[in-house]
Protein backbone atom coordinates (compact mmCIF):
# COMPACT_ATOMS: atom_id res chain seq x y z
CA UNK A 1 -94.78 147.31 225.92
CA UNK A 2 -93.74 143.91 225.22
CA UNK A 3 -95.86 143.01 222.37
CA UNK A 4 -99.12 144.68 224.18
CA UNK A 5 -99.43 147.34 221.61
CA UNK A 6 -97.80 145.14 219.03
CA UNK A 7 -100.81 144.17 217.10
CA UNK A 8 -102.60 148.23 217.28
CA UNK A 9 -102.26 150.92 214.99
CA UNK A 10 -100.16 154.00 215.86
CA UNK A 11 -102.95 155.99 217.00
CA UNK A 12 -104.29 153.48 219.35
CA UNK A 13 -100.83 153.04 220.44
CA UNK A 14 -100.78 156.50 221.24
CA UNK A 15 -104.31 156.46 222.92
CA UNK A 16 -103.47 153.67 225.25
CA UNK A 17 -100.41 155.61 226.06
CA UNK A 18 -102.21 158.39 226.96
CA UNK A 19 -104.42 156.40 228.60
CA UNK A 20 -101.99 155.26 230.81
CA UNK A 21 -100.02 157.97 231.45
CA UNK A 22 -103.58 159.77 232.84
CA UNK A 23 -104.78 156.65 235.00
CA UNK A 24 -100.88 156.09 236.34
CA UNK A 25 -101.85 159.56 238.45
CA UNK A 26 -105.34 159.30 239.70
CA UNK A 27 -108.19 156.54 238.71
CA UNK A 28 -105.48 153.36 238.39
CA UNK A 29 -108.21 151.45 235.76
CA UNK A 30 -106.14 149.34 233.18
CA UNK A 31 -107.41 148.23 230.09
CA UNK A 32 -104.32 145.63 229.56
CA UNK A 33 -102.70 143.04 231.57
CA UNK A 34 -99.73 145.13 233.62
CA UNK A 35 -97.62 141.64 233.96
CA UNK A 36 -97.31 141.87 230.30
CA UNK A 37 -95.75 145.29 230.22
CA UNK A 38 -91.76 145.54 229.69
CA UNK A 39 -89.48 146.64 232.09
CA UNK A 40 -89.17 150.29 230.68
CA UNK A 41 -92.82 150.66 231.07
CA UNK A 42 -93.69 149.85 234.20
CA UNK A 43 -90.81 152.20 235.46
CA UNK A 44 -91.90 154.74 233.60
CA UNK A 45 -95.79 154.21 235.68
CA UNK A 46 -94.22 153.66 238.91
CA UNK A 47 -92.40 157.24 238.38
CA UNK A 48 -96.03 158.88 236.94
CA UNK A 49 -97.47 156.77 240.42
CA UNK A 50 -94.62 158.44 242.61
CA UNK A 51 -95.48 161.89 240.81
CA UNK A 52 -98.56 161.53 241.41
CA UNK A 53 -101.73 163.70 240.50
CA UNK A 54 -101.96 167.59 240.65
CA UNK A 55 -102.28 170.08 243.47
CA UNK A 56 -106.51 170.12 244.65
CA UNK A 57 -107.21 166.81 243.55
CA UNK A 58 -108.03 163.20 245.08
CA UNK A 59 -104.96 161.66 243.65
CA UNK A 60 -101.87 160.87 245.81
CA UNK A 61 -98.04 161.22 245.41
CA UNK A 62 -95.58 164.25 245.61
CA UNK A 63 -97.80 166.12 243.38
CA UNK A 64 -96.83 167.62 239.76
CA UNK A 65 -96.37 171.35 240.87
CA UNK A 66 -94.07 170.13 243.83
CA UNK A 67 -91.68 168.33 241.37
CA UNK A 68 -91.57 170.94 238.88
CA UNK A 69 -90.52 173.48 241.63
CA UNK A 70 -88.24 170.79 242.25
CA UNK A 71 -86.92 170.82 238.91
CA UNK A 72 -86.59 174.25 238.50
CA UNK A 73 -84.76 174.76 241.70
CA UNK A 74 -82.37 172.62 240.49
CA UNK A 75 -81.63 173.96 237.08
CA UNK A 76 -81.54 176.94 238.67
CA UNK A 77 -78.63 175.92 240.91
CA UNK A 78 -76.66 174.67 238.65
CA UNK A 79 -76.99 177.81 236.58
CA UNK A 80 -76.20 179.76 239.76
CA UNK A 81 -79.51 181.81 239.82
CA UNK A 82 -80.63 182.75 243.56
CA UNK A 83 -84.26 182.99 242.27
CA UNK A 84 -86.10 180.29 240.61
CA UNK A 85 -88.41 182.52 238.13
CA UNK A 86 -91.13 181.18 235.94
CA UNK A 87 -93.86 182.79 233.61
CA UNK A 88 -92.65 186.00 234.80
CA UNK A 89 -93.30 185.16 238.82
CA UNK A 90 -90.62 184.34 241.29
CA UNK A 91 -91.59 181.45 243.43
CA UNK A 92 -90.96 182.33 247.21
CA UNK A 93 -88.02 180.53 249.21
CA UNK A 94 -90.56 178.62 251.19
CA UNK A 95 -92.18 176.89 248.53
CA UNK A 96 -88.52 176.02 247.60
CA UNK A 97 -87.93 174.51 250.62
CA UNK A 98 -91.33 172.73 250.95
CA UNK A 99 -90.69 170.78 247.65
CA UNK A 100 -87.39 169.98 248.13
CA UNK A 101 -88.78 168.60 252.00
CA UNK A 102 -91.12 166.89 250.62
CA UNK A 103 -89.52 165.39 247.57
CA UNK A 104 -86.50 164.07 249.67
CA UNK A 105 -88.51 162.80 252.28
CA UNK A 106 -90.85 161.07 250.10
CA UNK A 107 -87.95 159.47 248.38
CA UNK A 108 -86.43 158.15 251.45
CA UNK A 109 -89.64 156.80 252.46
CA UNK A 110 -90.49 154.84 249.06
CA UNK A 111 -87.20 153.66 249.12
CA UNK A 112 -87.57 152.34 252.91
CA UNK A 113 -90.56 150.86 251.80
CA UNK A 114 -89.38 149.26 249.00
CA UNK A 115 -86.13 148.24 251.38
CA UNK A 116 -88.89 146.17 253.50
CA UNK A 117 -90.68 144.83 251.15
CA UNK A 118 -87.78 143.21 249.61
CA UNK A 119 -87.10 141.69 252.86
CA UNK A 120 -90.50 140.17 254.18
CA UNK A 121 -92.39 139.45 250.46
CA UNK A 122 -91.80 136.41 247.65
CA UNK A 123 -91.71 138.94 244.96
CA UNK A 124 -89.60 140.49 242.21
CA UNK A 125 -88.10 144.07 242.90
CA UNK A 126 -89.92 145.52 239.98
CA UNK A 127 -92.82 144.13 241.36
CA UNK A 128 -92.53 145.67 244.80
CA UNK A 129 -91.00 149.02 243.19
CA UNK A 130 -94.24 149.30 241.26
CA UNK A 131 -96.50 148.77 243.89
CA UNK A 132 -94.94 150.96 246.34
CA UNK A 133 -95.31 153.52 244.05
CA UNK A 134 -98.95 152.58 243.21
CA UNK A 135 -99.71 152.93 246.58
CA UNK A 136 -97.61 156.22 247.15
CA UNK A 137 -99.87 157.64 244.42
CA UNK A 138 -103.05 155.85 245.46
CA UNK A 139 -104.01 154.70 242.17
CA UNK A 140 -104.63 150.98 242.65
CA UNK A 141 -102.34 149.50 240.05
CA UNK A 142 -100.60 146.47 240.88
CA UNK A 143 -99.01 143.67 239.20
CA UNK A 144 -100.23 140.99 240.94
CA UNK A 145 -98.69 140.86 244.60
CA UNK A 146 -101.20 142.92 246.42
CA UNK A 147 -103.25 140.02 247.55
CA UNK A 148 -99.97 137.87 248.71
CA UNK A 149 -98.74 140.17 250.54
CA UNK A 150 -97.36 139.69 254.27
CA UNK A 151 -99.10 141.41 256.96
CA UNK A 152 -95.92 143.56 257.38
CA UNK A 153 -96.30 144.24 254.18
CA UNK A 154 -99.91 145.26 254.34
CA UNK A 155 -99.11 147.53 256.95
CA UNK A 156 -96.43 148.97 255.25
CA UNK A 157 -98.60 149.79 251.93
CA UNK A 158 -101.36 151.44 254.20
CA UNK A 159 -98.95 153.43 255.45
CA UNK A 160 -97.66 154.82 252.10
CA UNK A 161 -101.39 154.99 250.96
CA UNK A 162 -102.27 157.12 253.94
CA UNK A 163 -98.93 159.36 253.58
CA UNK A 164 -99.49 159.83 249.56
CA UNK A 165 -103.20 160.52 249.97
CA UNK A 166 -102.87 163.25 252.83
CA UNK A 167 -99.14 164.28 251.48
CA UNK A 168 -95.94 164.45 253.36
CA UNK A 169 -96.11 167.89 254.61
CA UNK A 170 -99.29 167.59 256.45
CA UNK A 171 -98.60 163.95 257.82
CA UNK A 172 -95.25 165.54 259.32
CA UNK A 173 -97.77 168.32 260.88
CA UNK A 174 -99.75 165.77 262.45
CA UNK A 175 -97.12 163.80 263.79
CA UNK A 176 -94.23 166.31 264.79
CA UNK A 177 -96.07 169.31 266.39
CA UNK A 178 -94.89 172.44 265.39
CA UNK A 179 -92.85 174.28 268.26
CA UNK A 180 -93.16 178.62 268.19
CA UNK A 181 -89.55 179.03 269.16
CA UNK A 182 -87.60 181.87 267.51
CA UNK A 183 -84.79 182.72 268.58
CA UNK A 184 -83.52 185.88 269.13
CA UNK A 185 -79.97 185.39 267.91
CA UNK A 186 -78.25 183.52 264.69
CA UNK A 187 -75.51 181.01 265.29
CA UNK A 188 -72.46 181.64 262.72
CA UNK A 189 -72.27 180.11 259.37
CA UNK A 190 -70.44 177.26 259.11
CA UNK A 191 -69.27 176.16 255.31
CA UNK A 192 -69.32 172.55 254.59
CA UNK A 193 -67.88 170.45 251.61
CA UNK A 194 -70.78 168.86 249.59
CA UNK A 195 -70.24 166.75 246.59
C-alpha cells in the first residue's frame, strides 16, 4: 500500500492485511481509503473479489474450492496424473469438469465485462478491473466509479452481481435448459494440436 500502512506497526500491518484479505471475499467494509492503495494491491483484491468466498456461503465469485480443484487439475496435468487426488480422496471427473466450466467461463465473462466497460465509462482500467471483480464477488468495494457509471454500465455490473451471487453453473441452468439426449453411439476420436 502506497504509504497506507506506512505510518503502523508490523502487526497492524499484518491485521489490516488480514483484514482485507477476509472482507475482499464476503462483507466488502474498508477501513482505509481504496484510491490510496498501490497498483499491486488492488490487483491482488480484485483477484481475492474474482475468487470469491467459500462453497455455502452468501459471498459471490468462482468460489475457493472451485479454484483449488482448478489448481490441482492443472498440476496434475502437467505432471501427467489421470486422477487429481487430495487428502487421500480422488475428486470425481465431473467436479473436474465443473470447475474448469466454470472458471473459464467466468473468466471470459469478467473479461467481456471489463472489455465494455472500457468502452462506454471515463475511467482508468484498474479502476474498472477492480470493480468488475467487486461486483463478480459481490462484496461492494469500489474505488470510486460506481456512482458515475453509464447506464450500460449499470446494467452490465448487475449482471455480474447477479451471475457471482447465484454462480455460473446454476445461471447457465436457468438460461440453457438442460436437454436428456444420450446417444446411443460415440463418434470417433479425433486428435487435435493444442499449444
Amino acid at each position: 500500500m502506497r504509504g497506507t500502512l506506512s505510518r503502523q506497526d508490523w502487526f497492524d500491518k499484518l491485521m489490516t492485511a488480514m483484514f482485507y484479505s477476509v472482507s475482499s471475499r464476503n462483507a466488502g467494509l474498508q477501513i482505509n481509503d481504496m484510491a490510496e492503495f498501490n497498483t499491486t494491491t488492488i490487483l491482488i483484491l480484485a483477484i481475492l473479489m474474482f475468487i470469491g468466498a467459500s462453497p455455502s456461503s452468501v459471498g459471490g465469485g468462482v468460489r475457493t474450492t472451485t479454484v483449488g480443484i482448478f489448481i490441482l487439475y492443472m498440476f496434475s496435468f502437467i505432471r501427467g496424473h489421470n486422477n487429481i487426488n487430495v487428502f487421500n480422496r480422488r475428486i470425481g471427473r465431473d467436479d473436474v469438469q465443473k470447475a474448469i466450466v466454470v472458471v473459464g467461463l467466468s473468466t471470459i465473462l469478467c473479461v467481456g465485462a471489463i472489455l465494455i466497460l472500457s468502452i462506454t465509462e471515463d475511467a482508468s482500467l484498474l479502476s474498472i478491473v477492480f470493480e468488475v471483480a467487486s461486483a463478480f464477488g459481490t462484496t461492494g468495494l469500489s474505488l470510486g466509479i460506481t456512482s458515475s457509471l453509464t447506464l450500460v454500465g449499470k446494467i452490465v455490473i448487475m449482471g455480474l452481481m447477479f451471475v457471482g451471487r447465484i454462480g455460473m453453473l446454476y445461471t447457465l441452468l436457468f438460461f440453457i435448459p438442460k436437454r436428456n439426449r444420450d446417444l446411443s453411439y460415440e463418434l470417433p476420436t479425433e486428435k487435435v494440436i493444442i499449444g
